[in-house]
N, C-alpha and C. Protein backbone atom coordinates (compact mmCIF):
# COMPACT_ATOMS: atom_id res chain seq x y z
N UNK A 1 42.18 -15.87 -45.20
CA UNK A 1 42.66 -14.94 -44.20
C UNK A 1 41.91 -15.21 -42.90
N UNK A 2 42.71 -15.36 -41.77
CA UNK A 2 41.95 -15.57 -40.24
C UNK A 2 42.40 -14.42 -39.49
N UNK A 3 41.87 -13.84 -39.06
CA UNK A 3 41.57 -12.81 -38.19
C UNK A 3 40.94 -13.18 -36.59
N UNK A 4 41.41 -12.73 -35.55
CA UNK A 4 40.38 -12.63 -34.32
C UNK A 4 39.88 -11.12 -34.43
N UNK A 5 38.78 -11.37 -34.07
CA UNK A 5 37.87 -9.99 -34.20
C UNK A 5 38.31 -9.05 -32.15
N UNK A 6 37.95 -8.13 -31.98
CA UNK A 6 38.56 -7.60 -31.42
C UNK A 6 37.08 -7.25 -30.41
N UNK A 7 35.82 -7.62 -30.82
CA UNK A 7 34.87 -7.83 -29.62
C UNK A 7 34.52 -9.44 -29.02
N UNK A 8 34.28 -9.67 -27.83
CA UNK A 8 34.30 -10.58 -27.42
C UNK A 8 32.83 -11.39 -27.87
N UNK A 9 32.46 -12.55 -27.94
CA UNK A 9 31.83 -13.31 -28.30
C UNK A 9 30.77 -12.80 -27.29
N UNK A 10 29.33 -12.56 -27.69
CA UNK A 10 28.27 -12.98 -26.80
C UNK A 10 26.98 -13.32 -27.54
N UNK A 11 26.10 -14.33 -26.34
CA UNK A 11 25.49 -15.22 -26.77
C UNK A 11 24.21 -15.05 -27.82
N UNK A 12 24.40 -15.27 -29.04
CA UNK A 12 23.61 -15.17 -29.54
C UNK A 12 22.89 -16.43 -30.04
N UNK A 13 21.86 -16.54 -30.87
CA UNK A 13 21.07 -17.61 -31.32
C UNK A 13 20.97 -17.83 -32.69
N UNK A 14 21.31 -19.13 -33.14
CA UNK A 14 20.76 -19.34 -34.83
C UNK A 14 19.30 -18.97 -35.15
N UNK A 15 18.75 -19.06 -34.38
CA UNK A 15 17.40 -18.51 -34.82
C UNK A 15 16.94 -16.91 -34.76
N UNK A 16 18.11 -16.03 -34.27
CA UNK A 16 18.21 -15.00 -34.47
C UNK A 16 18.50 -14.21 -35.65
N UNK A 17 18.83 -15.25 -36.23
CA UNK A 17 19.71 -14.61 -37.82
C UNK A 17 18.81 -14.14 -38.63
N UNK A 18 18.66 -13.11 -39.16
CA UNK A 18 17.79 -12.61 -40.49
C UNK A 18 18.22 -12.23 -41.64
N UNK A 19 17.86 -11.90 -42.84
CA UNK A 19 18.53 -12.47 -43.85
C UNK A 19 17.66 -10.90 -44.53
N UNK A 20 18.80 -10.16 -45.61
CA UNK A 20 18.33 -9.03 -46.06
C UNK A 20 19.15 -8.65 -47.18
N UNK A 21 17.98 -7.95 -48.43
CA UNK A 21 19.32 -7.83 -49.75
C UNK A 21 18.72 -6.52 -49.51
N UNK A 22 20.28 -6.00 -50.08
CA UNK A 22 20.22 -4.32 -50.58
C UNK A 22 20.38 -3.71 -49.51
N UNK A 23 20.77 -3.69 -48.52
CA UNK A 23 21.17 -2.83 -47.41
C UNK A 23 22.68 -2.31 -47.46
N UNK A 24 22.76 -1.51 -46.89
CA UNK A 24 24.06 -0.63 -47.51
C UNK A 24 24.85 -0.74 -46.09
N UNK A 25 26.34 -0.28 -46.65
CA UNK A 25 27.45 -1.14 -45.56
C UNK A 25 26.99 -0.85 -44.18
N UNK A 26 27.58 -1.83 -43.11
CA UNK A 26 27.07 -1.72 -42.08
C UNK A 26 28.76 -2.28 -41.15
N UNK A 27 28.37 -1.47 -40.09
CA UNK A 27 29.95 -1.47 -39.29
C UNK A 27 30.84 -2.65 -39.22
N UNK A 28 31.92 -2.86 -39.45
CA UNK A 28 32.25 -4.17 -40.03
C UNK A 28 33.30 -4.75 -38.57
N UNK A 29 33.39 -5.59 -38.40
CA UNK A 29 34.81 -5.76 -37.36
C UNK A 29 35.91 -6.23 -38.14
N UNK A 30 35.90 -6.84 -39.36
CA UNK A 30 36.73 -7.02 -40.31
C UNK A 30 36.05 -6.83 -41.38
N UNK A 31 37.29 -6.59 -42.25
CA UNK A 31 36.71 -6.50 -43.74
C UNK A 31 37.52 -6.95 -45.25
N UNK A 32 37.07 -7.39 -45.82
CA UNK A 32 38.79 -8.05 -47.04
C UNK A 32 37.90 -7.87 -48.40
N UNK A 33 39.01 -7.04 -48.65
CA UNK A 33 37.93 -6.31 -50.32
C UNK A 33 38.95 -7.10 -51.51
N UNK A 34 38.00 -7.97 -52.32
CA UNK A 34 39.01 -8.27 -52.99
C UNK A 34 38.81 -7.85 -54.82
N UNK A 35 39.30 -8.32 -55.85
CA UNK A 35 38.63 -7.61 -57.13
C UNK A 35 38.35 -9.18 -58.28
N UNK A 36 37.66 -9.34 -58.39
CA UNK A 36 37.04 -10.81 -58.81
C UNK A 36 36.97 -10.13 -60.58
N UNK A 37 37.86 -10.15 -61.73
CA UNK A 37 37.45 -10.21 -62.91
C UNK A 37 36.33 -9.14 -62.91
N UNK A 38 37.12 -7.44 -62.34
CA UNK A 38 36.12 -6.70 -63.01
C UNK A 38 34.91 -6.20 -62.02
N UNK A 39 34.90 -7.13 -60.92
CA UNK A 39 33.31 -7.40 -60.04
C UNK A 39 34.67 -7.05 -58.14
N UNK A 40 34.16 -5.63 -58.02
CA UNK A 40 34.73 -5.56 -56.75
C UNK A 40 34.13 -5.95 -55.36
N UNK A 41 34.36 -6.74 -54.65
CA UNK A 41 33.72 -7.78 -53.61
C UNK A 41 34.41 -7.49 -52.01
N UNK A 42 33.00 -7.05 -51.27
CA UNK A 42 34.03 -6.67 -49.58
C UNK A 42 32.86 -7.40 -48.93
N UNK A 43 33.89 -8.47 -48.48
CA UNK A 43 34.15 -9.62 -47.49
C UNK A 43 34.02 -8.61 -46.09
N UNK A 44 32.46 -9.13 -45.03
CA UNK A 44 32.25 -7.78 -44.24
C UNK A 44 32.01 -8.53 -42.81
N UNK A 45 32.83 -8.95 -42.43
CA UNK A 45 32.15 -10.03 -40.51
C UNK A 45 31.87 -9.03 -39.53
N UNK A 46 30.61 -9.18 -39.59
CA UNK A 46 29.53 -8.04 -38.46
C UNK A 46 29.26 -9.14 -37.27
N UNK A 47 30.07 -9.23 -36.37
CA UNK A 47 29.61 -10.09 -35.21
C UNK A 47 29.68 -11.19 -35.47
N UNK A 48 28.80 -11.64 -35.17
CA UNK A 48 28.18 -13.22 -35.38
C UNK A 48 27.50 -13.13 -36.65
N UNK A 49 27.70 -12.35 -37.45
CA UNK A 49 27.21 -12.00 -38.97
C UNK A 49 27.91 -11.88 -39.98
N UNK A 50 27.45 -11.83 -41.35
CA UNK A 50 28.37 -10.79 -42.35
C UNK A 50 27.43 -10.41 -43.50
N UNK A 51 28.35 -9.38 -44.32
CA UNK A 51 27.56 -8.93 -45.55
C UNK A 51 28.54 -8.77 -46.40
N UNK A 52 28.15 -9.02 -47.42
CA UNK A 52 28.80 -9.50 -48.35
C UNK A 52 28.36 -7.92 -49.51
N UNK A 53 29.25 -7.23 -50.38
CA UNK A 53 29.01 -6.37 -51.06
C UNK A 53 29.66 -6.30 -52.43
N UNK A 54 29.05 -6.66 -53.44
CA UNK A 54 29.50 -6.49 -54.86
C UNK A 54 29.07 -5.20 -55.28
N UNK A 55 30.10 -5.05 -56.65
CA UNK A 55 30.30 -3.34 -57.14
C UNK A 55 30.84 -3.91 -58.38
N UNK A 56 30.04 -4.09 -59.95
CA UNK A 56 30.53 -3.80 -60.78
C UNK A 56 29.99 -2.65 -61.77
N UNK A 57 30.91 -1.77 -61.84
CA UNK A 57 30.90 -0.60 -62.46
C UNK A 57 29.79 0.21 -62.21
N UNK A 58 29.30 0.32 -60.72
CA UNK A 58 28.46 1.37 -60.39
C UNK A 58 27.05 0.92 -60.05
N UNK A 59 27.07 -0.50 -60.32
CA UNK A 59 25.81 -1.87 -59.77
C UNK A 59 26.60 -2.43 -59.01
N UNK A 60 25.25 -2.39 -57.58
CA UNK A 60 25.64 -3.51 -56.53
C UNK A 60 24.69 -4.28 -56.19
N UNK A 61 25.18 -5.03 -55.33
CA UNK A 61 24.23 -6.32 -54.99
C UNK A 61 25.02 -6.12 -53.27
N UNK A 62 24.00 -6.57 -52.59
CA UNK A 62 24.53 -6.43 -51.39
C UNK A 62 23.99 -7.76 -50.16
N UNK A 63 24.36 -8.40 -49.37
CA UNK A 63 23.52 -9.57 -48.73
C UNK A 63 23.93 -9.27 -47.43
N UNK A 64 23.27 -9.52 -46.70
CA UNK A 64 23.18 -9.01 -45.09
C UNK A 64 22.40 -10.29 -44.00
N UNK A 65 23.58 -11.28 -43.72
CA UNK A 65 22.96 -12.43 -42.26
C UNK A 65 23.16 -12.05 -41.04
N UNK A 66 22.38 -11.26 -40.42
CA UNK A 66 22.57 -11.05 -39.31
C UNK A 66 21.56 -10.75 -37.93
N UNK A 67 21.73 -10.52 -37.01
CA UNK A 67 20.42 -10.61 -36.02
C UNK A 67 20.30 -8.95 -36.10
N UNK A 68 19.34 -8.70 -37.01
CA UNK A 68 18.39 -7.41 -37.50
C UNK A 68 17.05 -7.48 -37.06
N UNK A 69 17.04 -6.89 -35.87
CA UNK A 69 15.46 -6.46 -35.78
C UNK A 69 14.47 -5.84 -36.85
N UNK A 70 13.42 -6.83 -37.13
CA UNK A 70 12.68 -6.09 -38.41
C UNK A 70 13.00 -6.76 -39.55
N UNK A 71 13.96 -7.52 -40.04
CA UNK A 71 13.85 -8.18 -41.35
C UNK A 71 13.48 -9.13 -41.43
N UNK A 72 13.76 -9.85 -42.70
CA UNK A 72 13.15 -11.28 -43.10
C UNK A 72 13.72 -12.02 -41.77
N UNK A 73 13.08 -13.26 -41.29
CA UNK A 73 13.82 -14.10 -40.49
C UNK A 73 14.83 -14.86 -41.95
N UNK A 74 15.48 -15.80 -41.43
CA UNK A 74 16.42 -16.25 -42.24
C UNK A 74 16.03 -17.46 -43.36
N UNK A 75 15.38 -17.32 -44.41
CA UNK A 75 14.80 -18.41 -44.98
C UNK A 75 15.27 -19.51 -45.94
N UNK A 76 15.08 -20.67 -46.02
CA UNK A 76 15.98 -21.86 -46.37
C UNK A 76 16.26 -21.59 -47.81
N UNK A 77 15.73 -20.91 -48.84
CA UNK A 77 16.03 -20.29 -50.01
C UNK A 77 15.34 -19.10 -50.48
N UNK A 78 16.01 -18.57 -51.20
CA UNK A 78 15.48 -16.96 -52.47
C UNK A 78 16.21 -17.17 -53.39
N UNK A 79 14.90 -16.97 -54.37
CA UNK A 79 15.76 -16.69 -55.98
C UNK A 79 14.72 -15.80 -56.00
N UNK A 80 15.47 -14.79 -56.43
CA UNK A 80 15.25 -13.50 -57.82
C UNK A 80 15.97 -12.55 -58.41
N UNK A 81 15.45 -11.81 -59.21
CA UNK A 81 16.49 -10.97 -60.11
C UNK A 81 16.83 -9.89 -59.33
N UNK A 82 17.57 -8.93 -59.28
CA UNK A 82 18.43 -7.79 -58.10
C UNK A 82 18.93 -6.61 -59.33
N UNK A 83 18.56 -6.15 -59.71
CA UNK A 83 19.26 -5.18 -61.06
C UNK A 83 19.94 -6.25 -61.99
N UNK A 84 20.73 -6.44 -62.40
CA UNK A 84 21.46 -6.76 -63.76
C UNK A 84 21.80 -8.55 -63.32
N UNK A 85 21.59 -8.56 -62.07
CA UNK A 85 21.91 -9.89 -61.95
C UNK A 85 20.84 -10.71 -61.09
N UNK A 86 20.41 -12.35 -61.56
CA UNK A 86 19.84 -13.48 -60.78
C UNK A 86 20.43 -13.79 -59.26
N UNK A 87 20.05 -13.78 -58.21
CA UNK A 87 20.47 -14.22 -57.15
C UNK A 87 19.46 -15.14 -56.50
N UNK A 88 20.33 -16.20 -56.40
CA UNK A 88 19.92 -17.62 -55.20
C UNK A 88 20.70 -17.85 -54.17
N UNK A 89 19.98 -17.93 -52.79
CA UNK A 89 20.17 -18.04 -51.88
C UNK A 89 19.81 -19.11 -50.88
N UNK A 90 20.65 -19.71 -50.01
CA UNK A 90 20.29 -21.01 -49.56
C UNK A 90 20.59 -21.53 -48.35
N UNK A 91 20.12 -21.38 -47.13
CA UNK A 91 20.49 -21.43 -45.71
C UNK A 91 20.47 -23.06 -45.28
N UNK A 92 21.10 -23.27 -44.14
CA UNK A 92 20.67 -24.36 -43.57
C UNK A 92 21.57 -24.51 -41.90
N UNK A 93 20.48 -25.17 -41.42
CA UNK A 93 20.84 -24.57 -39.89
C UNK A 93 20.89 -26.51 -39.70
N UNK A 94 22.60 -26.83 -38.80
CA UNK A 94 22.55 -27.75 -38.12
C UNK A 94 22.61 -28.24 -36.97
N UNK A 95 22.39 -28.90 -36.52
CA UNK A 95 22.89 -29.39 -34.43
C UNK A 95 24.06 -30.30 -34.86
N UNK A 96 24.78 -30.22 -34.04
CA UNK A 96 26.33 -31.24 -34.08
C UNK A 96 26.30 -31.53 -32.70
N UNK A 97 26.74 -32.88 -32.57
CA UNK A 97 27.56 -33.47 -30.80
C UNK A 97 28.16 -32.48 -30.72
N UNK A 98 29.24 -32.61 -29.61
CA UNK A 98 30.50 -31.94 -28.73
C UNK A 98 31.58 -31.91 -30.04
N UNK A 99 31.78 -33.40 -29.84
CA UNK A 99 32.90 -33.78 -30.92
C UNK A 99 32.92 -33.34 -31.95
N UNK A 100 31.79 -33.35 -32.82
CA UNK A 100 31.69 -33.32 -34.11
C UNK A 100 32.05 -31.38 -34.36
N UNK A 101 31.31 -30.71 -33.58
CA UNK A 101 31.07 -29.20 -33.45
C UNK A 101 32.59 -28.85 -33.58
N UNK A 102 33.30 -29.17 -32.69
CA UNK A 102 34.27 -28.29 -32.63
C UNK A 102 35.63 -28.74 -34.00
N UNK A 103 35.43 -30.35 -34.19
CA UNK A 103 36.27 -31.02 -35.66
C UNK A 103 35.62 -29.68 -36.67
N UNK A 104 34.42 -29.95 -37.05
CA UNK A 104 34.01 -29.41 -38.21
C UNK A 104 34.30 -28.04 -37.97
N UNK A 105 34.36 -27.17 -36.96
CA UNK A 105 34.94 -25.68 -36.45
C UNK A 105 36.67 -25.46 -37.30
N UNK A 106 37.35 -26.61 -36.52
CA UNK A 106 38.18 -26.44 -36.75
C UNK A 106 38.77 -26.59 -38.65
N UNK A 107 38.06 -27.48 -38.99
CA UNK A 107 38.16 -27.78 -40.42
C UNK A 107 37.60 -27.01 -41.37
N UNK A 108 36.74 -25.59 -41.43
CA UNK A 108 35.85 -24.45 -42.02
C UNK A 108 37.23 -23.54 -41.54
N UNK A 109 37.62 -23.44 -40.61
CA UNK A 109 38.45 -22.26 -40.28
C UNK A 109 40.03 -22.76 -41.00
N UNK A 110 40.35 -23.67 -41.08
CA UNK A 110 41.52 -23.97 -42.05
C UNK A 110 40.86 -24.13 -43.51
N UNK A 111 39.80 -24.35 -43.84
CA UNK A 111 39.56 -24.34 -45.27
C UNK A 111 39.30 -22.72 -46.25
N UNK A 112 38.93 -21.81 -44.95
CA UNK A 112 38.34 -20.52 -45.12
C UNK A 112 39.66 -20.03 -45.18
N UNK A 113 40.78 -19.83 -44.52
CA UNK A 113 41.54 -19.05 -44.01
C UNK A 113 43.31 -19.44 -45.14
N UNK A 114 42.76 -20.67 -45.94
CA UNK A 114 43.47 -21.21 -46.66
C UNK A 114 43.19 -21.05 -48.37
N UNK A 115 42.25 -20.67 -48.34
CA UNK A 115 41.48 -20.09 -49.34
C UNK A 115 41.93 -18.15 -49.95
N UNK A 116 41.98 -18.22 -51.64
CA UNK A 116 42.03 -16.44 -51.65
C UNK A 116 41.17 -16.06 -51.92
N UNK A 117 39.96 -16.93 -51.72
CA UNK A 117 38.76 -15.62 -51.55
C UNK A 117 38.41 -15.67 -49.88
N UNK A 118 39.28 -15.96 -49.22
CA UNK A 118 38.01 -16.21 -47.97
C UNK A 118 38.72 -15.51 -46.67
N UNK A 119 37.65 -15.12 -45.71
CA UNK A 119 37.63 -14.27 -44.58
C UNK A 119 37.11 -14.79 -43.61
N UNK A 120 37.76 -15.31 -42.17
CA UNK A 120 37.30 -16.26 -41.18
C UNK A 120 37.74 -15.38 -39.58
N UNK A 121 36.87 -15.32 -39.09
CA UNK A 121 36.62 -14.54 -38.13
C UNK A 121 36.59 -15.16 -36.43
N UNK A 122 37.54 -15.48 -35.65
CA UNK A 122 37.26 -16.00 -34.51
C UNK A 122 37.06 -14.86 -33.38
N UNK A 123 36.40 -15.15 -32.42
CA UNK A 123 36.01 -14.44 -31.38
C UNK A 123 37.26 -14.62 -30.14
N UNK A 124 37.83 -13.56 -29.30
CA UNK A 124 38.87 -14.08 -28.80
C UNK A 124 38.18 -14.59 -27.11
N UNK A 125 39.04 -15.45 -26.93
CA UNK A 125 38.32 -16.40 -25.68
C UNK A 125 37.35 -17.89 -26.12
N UNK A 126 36.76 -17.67 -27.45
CA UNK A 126 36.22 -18.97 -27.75
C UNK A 126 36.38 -19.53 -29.06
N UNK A 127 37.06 -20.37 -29.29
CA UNK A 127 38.08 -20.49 -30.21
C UNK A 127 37.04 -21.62 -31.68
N UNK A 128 35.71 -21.64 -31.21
CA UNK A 128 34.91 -22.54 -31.44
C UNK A 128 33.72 -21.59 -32.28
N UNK A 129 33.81 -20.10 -31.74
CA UNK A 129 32.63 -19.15 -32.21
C UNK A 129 33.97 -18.23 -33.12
N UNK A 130 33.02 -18.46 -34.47
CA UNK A 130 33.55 -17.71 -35.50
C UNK A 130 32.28 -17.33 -36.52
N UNK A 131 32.55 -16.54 -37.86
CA UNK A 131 31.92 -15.78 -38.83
C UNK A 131 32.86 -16.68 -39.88
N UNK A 132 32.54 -17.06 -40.98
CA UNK A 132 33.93 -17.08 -42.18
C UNK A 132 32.90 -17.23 -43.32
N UNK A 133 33.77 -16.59 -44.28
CA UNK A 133 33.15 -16.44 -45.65
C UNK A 133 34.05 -16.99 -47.11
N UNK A 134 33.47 -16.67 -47.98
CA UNK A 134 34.96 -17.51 -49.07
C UNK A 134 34.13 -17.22 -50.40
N UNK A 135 34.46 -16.74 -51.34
CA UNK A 135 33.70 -15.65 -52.33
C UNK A 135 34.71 -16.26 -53.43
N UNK A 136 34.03 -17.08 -54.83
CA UNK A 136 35.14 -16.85 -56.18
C UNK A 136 34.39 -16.38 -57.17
N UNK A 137 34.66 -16.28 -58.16
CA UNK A 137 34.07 -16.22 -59.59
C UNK A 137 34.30 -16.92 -60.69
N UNK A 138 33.82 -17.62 -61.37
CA UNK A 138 33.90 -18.27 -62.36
C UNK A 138 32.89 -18.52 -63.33
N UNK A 139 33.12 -18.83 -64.67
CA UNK A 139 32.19 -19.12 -65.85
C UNK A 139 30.97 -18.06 -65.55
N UNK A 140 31.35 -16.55 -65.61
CA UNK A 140 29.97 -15.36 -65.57
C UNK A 140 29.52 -15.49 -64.14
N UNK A 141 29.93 -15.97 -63.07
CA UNK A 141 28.84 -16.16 -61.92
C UNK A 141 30.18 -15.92 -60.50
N UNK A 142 29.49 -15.11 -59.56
CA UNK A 142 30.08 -15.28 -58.26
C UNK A 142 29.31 -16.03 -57.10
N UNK A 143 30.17 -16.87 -56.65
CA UNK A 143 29.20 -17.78 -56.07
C UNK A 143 30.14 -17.32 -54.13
N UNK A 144 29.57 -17.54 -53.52
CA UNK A 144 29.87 -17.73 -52.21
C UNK A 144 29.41 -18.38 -51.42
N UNK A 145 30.26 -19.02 -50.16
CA UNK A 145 29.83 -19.44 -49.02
C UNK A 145 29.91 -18.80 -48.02
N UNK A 146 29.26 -19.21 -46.27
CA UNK A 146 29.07 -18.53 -44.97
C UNK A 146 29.28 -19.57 -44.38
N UNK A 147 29.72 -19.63 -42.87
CA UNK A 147 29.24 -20.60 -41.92
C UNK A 147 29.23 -19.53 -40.62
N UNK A 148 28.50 -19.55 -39.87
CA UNK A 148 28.20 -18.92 -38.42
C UNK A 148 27.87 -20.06 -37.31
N UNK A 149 29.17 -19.73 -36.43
CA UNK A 149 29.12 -20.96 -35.39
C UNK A 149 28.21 -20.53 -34.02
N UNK A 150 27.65 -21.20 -33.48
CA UNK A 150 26.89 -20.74 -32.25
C UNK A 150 27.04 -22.18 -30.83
N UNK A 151 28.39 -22.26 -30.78
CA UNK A 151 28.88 -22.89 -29.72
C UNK A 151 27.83 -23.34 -28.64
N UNK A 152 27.42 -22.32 -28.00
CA UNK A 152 26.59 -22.48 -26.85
C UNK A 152 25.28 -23.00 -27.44
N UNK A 153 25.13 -23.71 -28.75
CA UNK A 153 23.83 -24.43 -28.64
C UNK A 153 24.19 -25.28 -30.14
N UNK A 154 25.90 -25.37 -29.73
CA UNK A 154 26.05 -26.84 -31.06
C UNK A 154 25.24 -26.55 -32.36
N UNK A 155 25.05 -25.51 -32.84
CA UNK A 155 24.71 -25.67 -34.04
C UNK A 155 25.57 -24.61 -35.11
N UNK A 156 25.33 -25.34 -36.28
CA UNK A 156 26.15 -24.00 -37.52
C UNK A 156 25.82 -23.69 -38.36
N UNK A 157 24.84 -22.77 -39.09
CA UNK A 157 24.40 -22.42 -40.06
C UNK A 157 25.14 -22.03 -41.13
N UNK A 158 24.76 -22.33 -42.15
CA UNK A 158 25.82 -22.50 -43.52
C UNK A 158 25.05 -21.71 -44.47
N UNK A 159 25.36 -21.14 -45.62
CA UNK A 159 24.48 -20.27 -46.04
C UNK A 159 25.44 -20.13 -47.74
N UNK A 160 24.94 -20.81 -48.97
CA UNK A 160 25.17 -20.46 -50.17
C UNK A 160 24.38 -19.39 -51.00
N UNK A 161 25.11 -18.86 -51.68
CA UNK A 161 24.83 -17.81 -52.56
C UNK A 161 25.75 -17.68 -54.52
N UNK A 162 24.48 -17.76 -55.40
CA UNK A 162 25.17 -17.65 -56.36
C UNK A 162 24.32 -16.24 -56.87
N UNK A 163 26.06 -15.91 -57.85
CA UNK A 163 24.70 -14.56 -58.19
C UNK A 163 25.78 -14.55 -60.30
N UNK A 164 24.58 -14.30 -60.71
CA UNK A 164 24.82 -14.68 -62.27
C UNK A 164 24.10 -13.18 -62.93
N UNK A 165 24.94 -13.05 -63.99
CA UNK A 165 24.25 -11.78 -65.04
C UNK A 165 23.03 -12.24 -65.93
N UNK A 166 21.92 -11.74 -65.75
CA UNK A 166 20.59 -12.59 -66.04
C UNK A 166 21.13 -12.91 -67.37
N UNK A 167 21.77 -11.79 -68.45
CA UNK A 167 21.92 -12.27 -69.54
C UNK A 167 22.70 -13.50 -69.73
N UNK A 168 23.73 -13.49 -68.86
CA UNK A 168 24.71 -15.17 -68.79
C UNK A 168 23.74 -16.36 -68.72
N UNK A 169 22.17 -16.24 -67.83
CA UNK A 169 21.69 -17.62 -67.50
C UNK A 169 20.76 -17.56 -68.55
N UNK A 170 20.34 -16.62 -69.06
CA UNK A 170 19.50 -17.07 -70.23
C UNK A 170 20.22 -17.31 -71.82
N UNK A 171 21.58 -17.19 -71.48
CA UNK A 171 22.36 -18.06 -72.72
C UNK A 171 23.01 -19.34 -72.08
N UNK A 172 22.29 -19.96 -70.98
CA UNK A 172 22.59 -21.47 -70.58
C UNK A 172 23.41 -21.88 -69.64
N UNK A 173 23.68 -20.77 -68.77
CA UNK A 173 24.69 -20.76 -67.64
C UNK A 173 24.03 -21.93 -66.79
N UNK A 174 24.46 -22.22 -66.15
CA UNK A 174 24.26 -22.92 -64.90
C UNK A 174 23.46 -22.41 -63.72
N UNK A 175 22.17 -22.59 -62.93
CA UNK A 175 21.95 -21.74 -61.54
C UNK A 175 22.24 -21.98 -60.63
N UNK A 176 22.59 -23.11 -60.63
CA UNK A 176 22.75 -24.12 -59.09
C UNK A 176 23.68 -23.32 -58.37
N UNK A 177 23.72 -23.57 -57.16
CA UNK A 177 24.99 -22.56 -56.57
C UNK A 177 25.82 -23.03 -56.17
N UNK A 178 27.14 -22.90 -56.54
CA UNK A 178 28.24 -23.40 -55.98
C UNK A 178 28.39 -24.81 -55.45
N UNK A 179 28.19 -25.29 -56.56
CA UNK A 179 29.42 -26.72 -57.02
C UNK A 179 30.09 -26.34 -56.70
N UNK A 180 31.00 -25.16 -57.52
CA UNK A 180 32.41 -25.50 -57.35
C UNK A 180 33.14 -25.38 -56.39
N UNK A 181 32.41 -24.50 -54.75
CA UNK A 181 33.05 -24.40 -54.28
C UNK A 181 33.19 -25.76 -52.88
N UNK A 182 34.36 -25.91 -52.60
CA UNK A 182 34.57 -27.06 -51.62
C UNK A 182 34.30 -27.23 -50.71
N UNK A 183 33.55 -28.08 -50.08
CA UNK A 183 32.63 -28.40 -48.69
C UNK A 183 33.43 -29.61 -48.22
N UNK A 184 33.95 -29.04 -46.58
CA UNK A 184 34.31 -29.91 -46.19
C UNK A 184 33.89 -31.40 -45.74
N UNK A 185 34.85 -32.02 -45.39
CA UNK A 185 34.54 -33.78 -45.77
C UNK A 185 33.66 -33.98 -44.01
N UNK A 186 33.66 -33.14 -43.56
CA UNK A 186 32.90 -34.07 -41.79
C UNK A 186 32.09 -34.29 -42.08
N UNK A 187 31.43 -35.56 -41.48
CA UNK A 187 30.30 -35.22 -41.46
C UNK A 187 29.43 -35.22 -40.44
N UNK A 188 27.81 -34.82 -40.69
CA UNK A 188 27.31 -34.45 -39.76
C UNK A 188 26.42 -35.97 -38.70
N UNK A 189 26.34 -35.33 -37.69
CA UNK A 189 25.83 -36.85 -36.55
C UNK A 189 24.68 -36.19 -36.27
């Protein structure tokens, strides 16, 4: 699903981003709630941010990237347990040319928006600054992706998340996060 968000783009910084679990909903400019096998999931683009909110049967898990005064700054991984479920988390911040920035823009926003778990967010006037997210579930585990574009300084932070029922990984699940989900083919310069 692609959406233009309905506030205008302003300048923010990848190094602004901070990274926070368990915070409870926060004003959304879009939002796409979907129901994953049982596990209810709202897809949340806060600006140049999002949060992501799971709900099964009265347990949540909640993840929050955004420029929050006062939290964690944004760190390249977290693993730990969250109530009933393992969560790993996994950032990474890149610089792109001209060229490359706006291909790979354009290729996240047709992969997100082409997708039924996913929620892609453009800013109107810059067709280059977006939010998009893309959430599935499979084999006991919901795994998700992020990308947050920051035009005015060529870079895009990407951000995986798997989250597993501790009891699933200690009968041999998998932790790694999201294999399965598809990363586009650009690559980076």
């Amino acid at each position: 699903m692609l959406t233009t968000v309905s506030t205008p783009y302003t300048d923010t910084r990848a190094d602004d981003l901070a990274w926070a679990l368990g915070r409870g909903p926060l004003p959304a400019l879009a939002c796409r709630e979907l129901e994953l096998d049982g596990i209810s999931v709202q897809l949340r683009l806060l600006g140049a941010s999002h949060q992501v909110i799971l709900d099964e049967g009265g347990r949540t898990c909640s993840e929050t990237v955004a420029c929050m005064p006062g939290s964690t700054p944004l760190p390249l991984a977290v693993s730990r347990r969250t109530g009933a479920w393992d969560y790993d988390f996994a950032a990474r911040v890149e610089t792109l040319t001209p060229a490359s920035f706006t291909g790979r823009a354009q290729e996240l926003l047709e992969l997100v928006s082409g997708h039924p778990g996913g929620l892609a967010g453009v800013f109107p006037g810059a067709p280059d600054a977006f939010t998009a997210l893309m959430v599935q579930r499979s084999a006991g585990q919901v795994r998700w992706r992020t990308w947050h574009s920051y035009p005015q300084e060529l870079r895009l932070v990407s951000t995986r998340t798997c989250l597993v029922r501790s009891a699933a990984r200690s009968r041999g699940a998998p932790s790694s996060a999201l294999s399965g989900v598809a990363e586009p083919s650009a690559t980076v310069r």
